[in-house]
Protein backbone atom coordinates (compact mmCIF):
# COMPACT_ATOMS: atom_id res chain seq x y z
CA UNK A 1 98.96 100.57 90.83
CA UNK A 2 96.95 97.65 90.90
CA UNK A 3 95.36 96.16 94.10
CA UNK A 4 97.67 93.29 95.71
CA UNK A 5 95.43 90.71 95.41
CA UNK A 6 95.58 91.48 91.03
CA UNK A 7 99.49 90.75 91.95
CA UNK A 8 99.01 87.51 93.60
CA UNK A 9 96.84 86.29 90.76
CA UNK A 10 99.02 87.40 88.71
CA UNK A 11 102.17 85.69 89.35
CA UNK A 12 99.91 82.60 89.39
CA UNK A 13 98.72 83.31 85.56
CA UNK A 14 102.39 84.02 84.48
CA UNK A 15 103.28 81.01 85.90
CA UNK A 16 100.84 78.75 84.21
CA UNK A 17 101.32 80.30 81.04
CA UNK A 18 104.99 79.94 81.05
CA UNK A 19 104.59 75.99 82.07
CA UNK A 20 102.08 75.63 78.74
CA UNK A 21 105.11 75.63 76.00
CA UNK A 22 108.22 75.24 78.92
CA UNK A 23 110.50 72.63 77.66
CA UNK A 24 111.89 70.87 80.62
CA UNK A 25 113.97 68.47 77.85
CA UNK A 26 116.32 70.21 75.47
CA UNK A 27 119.33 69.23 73.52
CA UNK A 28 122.88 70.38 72.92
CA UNK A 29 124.56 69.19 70.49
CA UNK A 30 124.54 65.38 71.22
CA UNK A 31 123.72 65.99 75.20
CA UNK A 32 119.90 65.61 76.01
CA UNK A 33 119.50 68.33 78.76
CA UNK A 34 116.67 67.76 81.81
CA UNK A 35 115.40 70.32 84.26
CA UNK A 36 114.11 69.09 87.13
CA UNK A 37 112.41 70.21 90.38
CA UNK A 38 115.12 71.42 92.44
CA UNK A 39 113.47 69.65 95.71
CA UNK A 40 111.75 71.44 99.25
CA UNK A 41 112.09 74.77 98.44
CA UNK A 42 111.99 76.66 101.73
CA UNK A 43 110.34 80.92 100.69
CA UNK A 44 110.90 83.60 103.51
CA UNK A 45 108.87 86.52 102.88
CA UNK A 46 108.88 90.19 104.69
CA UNK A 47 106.63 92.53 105.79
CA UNK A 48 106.04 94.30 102.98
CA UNK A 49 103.55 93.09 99.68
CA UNK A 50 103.00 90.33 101.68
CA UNK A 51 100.54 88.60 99.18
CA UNK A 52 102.87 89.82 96.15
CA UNK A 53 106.14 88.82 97.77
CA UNK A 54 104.19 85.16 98.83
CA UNK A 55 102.80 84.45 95.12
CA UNK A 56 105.88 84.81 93.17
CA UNK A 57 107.43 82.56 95.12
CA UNK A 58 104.73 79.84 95.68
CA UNK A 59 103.44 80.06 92.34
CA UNK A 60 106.67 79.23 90.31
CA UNK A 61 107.53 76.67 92.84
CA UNK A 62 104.17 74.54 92.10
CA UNK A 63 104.32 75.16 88.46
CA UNK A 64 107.95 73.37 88.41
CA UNK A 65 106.66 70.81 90.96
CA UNK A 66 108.19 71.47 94.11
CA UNK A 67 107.18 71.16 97.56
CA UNK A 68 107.66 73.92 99.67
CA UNK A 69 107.81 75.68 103.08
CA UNK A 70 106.61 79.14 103.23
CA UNK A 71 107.76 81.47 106.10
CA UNK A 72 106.18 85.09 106.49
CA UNK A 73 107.23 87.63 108.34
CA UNK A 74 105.88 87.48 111.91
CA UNK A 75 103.95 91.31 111.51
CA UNK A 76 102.23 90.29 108.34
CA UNK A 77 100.86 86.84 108.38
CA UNK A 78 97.39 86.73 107.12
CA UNK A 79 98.12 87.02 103.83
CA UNK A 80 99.79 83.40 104.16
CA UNK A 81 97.51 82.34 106.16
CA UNK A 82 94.39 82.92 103.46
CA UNK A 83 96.38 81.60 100.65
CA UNK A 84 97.02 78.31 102.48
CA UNK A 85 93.23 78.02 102.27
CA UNK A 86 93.07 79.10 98.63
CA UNK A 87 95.68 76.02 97.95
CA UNK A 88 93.78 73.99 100.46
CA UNK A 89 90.21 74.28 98.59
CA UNK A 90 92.00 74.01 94.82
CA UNK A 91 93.30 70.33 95.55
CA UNK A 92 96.64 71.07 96.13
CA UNK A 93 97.84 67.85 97.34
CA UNK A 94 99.05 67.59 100.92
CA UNK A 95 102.54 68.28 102.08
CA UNK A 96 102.85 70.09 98.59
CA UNK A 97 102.56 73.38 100.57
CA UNK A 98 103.46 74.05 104.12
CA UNK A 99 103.29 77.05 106.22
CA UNK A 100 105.04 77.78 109.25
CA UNK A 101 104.90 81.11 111.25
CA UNK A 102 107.45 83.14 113.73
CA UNK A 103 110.27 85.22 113.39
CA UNK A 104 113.44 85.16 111.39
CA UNK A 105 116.17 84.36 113.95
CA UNK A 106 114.00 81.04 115.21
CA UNK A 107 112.16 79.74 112.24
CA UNK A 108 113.96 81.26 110.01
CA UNK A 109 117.14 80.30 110.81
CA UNK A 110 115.88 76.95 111.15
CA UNK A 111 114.76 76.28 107.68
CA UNK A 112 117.87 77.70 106.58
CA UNK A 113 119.96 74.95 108.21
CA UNK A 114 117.80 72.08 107.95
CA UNK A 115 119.20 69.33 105.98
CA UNK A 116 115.93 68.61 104.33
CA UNK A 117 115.84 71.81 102.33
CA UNK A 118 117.41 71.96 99.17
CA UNK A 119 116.97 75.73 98.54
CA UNK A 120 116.09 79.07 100.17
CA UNK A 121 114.47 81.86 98.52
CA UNK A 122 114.62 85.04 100.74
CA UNK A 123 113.79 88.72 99.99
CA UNK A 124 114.32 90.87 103.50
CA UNK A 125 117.16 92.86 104.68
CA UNK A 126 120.76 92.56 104.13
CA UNK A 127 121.70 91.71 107.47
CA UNK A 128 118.99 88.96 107.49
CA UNK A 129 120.35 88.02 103.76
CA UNK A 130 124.06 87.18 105.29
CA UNK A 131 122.61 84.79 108.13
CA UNK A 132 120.61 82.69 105.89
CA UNK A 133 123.34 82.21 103.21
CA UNK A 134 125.86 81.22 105.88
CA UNK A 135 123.64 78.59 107.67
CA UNK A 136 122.67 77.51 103.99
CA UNK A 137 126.40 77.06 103.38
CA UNK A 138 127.24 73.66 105.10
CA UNK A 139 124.62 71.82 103.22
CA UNK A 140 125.70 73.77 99.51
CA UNK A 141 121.91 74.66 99.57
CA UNK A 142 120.93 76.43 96.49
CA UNK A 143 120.15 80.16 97.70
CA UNK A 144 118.52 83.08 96.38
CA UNK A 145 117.88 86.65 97.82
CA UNK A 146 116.87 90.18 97.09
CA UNK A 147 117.92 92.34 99.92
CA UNK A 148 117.32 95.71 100.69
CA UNK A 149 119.16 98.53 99.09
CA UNK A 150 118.63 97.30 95.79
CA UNK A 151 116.77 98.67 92.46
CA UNK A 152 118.64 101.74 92.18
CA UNK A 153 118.35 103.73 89.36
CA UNK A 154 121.53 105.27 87.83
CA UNK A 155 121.56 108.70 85.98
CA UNK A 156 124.26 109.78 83.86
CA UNK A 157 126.36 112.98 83.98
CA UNK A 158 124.71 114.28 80.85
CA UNK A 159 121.35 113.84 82.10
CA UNK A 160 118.92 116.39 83.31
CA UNK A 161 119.00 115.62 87.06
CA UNK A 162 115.75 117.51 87.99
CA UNK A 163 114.04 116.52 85.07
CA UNK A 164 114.89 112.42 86.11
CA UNK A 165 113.96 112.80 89.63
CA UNK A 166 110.49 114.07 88.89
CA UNK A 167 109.92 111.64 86.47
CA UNK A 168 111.27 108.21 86.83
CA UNK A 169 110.57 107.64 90.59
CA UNK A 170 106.77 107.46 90.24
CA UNK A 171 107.07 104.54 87.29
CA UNK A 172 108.53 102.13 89.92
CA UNK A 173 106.31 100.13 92.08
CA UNK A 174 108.58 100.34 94.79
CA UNK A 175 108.19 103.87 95.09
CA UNK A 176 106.68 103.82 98.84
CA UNK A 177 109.41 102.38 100.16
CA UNK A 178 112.12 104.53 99.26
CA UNK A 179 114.22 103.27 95.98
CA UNK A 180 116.87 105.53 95.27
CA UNK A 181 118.09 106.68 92.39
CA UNK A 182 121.93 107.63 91.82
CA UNK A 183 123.68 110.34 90.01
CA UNK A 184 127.16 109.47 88.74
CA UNK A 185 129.40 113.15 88.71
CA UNK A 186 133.20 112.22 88.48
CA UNK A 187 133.70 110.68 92.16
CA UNK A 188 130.55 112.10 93.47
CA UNK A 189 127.28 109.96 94.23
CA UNK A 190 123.90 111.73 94.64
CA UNK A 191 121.31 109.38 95.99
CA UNK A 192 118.37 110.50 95.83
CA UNK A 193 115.40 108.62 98.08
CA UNK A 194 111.32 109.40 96.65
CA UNK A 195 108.63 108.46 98.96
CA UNK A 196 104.81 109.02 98.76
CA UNK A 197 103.59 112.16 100.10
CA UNK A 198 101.46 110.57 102.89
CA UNK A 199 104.85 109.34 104.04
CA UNK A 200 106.91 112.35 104.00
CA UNK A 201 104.14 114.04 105.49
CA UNK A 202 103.97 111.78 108.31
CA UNK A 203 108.16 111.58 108.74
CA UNK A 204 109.61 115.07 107.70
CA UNK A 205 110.16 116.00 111.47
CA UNK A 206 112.15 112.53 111.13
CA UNK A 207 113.64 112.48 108.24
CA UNK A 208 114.64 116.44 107.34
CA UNK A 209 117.08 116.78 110.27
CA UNK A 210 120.31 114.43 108.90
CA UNK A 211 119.90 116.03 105.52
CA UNK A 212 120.07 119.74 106.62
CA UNK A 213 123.96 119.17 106.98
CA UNK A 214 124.19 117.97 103.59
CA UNK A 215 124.99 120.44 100.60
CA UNK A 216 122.13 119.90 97.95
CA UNK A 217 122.64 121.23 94.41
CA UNK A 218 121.18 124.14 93.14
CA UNK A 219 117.51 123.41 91.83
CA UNK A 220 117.31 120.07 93.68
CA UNK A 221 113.90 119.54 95.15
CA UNK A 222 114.21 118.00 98.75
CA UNK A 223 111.51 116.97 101.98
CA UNK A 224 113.40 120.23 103.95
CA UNK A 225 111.14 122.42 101.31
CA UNK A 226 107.95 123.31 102.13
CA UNK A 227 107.44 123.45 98.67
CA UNK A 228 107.95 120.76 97.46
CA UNK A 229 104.85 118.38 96.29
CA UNK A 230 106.67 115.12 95.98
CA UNK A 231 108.45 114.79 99.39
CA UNK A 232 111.89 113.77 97.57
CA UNK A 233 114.83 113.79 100.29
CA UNK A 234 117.96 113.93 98.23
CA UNK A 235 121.36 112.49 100.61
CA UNK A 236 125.02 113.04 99.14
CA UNK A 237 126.72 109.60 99.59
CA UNK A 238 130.15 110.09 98.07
């Protein structure tokens, strides 16, 4: 995986790259079509990634020429914080970029509502997610979210179940925090949640209890076995 700071550059590299040959003019048919800066963008980041989750927001924003106001979550700051400088230093004009810091239900909410924004970007929790599009609603601000509980990955019936788990969880970057995978049989979901072995190491007293009640399929690795290397807790959910 690389280091976060490779992801924050990177988003900025993909975006310049994509604005070298972008056309922002196009035609159809005898209609000339223009795409143009959408207006204050206002980016509300969590916890998690912070400098990943920051830089592909930022980044595509100043390629298209937007200003913005970015928001990061209250526990993970810094990452904002140094980035502001970055911008700062590279001539990034002012009032381009602005950062504001504190929690979701104050300054969140507040950006969300204010009639100077003209869209929200948000990735954070569902909950969160439903707040923010309802006080974006009265001003028809332009919203967009990914919320927790996403990126599932769906195996077939005809698949080899064991075979999937113990492969495809480790190729997804979100693998520390717990994307699921889902196994379709008739009207029967298995979900199936990996996490790093430091994790599971550090939860299993947590985690293993609400799972002993479940019935796992045969051959199923879960975090109840001791051995098990991967620390896979696998929940039925249908």
């Amino acid at each position: 995986m690389p280091r976060l700071s490779e992801l924050g550059v990177a988003h900025f590299t993909h975006a310049r790259h994509a604005l070298a040959d972008y056309e922002f003019e196009s035609t159809a048919g005898r209609s000339l079509v223009v795409r143009e800066p959408v207006g204050v963008c206002a980016l509300i980041t969590p916890l998690n990634w912070p400098l990943n989750g920051i830089s592909c927001k930022v980044a595509p924003a100043l390629a298209t020429g937007c200003t913005m106001v970015l928001k990061p979550s209250e526990l993970a700051p810094i990452s904002a914080m140094l980035l502001a400088e970055v911008l700062h230093e590279a001539g990034v004009p002012a009032g381009v970029f602005n950062l504001v810091n504190g929690d979701g239900p104050t300054v969140g909410a507040a950006l969300a509502r204010h009639p100077d924004v003209d869209m929200i970007s948000f990735t954070g929790s569902t909950r969160a997610g439903i707040e923010v599009a309802k006080a974006a609603a009265d001003a028809v601000k332009r919203v967009t979210q990914e919320l927790g509980g996403k990126s599932a990955n769906i195996i077939l019936d005809d698949a080899d179940l064991k075979s999937a788990i113990t492969r495809q969880p480790p190729q997804c970057p979100e693998r520390p925090y717990g994307s699921q995978l889902i196994r379709l049989h008739g009207h029967t979901a298995w979900s199936i949640r990996p996490f790093s072995r430091d994790v599971s190491s550090r939860r299993t007293g947590h985690d293993c209890q609400p799972y002993r009640r479940c019935k796992i399929p045969p051959g199923i690795p879960t975090l109840c076995d001791p051995s098990n290397p991967n620390g896979w807790i696998a929940r039925w959910t249908g």
